[in-house]
PDB file of N, CA and C in Angstrom:
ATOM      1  N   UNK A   1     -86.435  36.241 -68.643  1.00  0.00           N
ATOM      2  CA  UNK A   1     -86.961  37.531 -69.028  1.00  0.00           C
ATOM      3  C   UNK A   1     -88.312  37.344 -69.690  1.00  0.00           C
ATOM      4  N   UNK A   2     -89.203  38.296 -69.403  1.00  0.00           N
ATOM      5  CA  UNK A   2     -90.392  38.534 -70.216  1.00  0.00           C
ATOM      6  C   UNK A   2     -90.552  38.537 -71.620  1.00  0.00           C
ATOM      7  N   UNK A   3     -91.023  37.581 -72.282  1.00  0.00           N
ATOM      8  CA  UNK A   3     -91.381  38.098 -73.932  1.00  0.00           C
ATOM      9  C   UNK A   3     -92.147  39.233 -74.174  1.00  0.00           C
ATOM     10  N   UNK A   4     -92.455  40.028 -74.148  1.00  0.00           N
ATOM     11  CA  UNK A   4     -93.155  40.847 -74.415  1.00  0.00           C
ATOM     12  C   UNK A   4     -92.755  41.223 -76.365  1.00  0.00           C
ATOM     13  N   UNK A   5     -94.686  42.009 -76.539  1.00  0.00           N
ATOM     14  CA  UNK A   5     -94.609  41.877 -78.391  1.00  0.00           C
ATOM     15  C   UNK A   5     -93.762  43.253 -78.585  1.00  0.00           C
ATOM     16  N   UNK A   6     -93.857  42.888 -79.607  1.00  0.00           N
ATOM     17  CA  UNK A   6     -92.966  43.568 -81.270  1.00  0.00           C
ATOM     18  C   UNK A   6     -94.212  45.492 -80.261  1.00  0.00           C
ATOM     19  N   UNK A   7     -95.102  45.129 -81.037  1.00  0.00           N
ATOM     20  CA  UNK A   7     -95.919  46.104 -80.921  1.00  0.00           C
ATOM     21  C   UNK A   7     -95.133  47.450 -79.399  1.00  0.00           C
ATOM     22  N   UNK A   8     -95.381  46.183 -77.984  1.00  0.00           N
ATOM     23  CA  UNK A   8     -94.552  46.795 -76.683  1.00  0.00           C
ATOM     24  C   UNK A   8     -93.239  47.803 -77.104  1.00  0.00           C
ATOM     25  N   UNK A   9     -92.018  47.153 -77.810  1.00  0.00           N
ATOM     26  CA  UNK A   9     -91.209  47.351 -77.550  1.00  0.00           C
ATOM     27  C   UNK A   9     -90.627  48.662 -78.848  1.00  0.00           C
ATOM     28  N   UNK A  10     -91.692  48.655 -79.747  1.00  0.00           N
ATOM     29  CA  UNK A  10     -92.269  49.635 -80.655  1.00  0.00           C
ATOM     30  C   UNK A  10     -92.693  51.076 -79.508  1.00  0.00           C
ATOM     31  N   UNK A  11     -93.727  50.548 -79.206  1.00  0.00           N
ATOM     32  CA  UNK A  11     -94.218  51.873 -78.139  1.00  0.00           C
ATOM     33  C   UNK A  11     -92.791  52.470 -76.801  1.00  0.00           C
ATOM     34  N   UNK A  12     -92.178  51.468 -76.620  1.00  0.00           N
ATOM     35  CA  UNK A  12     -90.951  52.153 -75.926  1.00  0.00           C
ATOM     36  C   UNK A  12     -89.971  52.674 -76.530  1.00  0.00           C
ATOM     37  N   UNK A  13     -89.431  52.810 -77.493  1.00  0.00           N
ATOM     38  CA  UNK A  13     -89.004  53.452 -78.432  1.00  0.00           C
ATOM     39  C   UNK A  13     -89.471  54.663 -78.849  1.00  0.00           C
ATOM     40  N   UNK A  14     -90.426  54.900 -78.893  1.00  0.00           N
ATOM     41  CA  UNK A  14     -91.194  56.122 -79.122  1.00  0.00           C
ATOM     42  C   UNK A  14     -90.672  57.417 -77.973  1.00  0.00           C
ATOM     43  N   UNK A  15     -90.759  56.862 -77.170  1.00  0.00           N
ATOM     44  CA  UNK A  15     -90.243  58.593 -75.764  1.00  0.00           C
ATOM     45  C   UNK A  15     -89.596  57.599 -75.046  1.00  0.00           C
ATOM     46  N   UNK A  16     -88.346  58.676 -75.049  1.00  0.00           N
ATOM     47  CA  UNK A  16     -87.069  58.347 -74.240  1.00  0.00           C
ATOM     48  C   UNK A  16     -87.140  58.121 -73.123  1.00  0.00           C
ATOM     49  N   UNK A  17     -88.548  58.205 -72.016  1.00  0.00           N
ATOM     50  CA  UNK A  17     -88.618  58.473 -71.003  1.00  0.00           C
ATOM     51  C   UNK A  17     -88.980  56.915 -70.880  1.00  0.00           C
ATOM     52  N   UNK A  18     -89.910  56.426 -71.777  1.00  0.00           N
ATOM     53  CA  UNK A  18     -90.623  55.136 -71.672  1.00  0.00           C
ATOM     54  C   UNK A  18     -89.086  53.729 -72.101  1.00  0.00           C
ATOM     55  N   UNK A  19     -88.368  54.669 -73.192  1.00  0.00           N
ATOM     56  CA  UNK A  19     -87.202  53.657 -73.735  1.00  0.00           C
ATOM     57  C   UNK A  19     -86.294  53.643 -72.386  1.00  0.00           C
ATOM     58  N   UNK A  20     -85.584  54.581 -71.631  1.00  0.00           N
ATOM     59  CA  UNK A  20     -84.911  54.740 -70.485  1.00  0.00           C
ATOM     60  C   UNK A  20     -85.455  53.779 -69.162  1.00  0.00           C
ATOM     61  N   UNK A  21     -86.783  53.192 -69.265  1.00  0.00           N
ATOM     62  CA  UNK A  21     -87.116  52.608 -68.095  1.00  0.00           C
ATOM     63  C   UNK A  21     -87.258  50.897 -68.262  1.00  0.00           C
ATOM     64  N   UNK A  22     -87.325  50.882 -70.035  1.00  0.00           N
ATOM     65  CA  UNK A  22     -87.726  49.702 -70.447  1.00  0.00           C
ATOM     66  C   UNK A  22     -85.833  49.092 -70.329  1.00  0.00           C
ATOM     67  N   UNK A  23     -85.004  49.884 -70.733  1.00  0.00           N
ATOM     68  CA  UNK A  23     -83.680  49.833 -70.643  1.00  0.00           C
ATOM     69  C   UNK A  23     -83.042  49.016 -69.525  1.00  0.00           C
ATOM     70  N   UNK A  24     -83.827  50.335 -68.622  1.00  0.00           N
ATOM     71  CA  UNK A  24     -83.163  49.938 -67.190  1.00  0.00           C
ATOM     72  C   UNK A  24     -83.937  48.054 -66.657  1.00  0.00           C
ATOM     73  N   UNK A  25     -84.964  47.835 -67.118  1.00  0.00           N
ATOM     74  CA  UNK A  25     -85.469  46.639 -66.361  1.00  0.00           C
ATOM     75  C   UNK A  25     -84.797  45.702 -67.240  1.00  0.00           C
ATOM     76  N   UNK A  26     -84.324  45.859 -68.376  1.00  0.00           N
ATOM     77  CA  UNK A  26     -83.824  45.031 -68.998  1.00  0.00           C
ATOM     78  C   UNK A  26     -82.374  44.652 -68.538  1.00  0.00           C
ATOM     79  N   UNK A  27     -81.449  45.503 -68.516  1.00  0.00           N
ATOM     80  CA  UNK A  27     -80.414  45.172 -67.713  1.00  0.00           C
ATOM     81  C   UNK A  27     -80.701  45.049 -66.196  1.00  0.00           C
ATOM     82  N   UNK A  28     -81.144  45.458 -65.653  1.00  0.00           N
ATOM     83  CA  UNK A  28     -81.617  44.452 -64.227  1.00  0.00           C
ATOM     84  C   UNK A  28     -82.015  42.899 -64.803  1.00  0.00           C
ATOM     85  N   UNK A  29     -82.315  42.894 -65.244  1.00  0.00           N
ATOM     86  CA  UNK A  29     -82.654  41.556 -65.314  1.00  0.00           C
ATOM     87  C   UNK A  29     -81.130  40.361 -65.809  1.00  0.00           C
ATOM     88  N   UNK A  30     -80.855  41.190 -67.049  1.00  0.00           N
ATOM     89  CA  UNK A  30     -79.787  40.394 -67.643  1.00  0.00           C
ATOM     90  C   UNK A  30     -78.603  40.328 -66.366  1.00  0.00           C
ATOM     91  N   UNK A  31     -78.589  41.378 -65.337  1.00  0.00           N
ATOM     92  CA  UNK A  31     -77.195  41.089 -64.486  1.00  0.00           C
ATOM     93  C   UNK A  31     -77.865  39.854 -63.550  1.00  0.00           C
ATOM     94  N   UNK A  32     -79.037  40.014 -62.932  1.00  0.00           N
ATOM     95  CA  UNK A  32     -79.293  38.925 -62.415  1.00  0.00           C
ATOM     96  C   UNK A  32     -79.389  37.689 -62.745  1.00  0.00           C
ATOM     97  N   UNK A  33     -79.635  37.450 -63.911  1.00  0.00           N
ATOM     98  CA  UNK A  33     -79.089  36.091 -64.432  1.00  0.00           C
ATOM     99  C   UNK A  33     -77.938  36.228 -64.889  1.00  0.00           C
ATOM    100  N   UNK A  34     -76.759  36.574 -64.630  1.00  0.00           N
ATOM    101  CA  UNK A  34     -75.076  36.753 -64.414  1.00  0.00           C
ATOM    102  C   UNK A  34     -74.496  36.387 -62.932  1.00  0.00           C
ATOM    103  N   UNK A  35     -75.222  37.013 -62.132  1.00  0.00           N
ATOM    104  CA  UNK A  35     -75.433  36.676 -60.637  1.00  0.00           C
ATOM    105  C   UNK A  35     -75.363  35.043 -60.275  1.00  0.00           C
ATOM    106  N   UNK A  36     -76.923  34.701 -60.848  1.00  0.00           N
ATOM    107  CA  UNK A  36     -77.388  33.590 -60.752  1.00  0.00           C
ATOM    108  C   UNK A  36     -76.245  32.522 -61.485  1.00  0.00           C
ATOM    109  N   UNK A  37     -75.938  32.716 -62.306  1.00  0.00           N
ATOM    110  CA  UNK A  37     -75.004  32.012 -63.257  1.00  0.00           C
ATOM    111  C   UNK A  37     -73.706  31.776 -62.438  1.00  0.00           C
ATOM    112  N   UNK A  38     -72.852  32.784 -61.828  1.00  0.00           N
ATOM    113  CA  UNK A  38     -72.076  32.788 -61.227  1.00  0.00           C
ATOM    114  C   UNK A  38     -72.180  31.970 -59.654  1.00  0.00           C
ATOM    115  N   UNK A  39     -73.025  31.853 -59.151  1.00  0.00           N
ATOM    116  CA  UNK A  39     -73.748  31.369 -58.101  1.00  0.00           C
ATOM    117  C   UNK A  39     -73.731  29.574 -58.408  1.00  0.00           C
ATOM    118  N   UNK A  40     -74.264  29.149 -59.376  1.00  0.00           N
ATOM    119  CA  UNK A  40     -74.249  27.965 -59.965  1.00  0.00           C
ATOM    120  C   UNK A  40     -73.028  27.078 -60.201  1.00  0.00           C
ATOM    121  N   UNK A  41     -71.933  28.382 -61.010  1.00  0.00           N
ATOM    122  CA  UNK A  41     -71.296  27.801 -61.492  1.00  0.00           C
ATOM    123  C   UNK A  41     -69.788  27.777 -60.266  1.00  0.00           C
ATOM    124  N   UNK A  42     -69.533  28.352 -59.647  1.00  0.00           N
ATOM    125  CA  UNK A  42     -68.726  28.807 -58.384  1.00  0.00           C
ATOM    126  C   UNK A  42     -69.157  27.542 -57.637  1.00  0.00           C
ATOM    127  N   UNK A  43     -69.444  26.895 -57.354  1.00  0.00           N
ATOM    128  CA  UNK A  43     -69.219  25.582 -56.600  1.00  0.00           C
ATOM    129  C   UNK A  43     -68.884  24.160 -56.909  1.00  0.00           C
ATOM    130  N   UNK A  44     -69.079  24.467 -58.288  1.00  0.00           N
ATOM    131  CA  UNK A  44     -68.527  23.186 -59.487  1.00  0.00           C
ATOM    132  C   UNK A  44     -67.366  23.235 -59.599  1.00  0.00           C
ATOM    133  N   UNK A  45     -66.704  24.825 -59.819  1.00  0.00           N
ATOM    134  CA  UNK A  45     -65.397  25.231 -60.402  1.00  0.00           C
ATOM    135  C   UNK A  45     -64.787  25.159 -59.041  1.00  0.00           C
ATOM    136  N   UNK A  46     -64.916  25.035 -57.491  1.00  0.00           N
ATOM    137  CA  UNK A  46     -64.551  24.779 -56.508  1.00  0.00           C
ATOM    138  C   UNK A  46     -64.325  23.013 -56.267  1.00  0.00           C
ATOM    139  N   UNK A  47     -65.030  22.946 -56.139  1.00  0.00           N
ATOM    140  CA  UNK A  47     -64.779  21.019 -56.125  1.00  0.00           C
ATOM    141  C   UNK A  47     -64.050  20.269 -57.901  1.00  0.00           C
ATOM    142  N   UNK A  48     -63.710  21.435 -58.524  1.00  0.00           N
ATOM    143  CA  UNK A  48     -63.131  20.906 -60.042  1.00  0.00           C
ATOM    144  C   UNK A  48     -63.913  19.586 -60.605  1.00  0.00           C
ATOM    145  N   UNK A  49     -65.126  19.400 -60.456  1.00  0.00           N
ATOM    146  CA  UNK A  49     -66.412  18.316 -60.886  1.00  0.00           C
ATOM    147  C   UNK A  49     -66.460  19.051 -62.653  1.00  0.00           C
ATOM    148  N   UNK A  50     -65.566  19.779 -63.297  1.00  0.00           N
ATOM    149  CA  UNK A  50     -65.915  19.784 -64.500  1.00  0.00           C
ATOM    150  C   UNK A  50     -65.377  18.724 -65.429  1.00  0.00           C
TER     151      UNK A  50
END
């Protein structure tokens, strides 16, 4: 995920319209690295290599 500043995430907070979109890319993001995670880990937990 993007770092983005203090200041950014200040200004999205401000209108719901700007907080609602910053929201949404944020959970897009977090499921795709859940995805990815699952993807990784699903072929280890198949061959039992833990």
């Amino acid at each position: 995920m993007a770092r983005l500043t203090l200041d950014h995430h200040w200004r999205a907070k401000r209108s719901d319209e700007a907080w609602e979109k910053h929201k949404k890319i944020a959970i897009e993001r977090l499921n795709n690295n859940n995805i990815t995670a699952g993807l990784v880990i699903l072929p280890v937990l198949k061959t039992g290599q833990i």
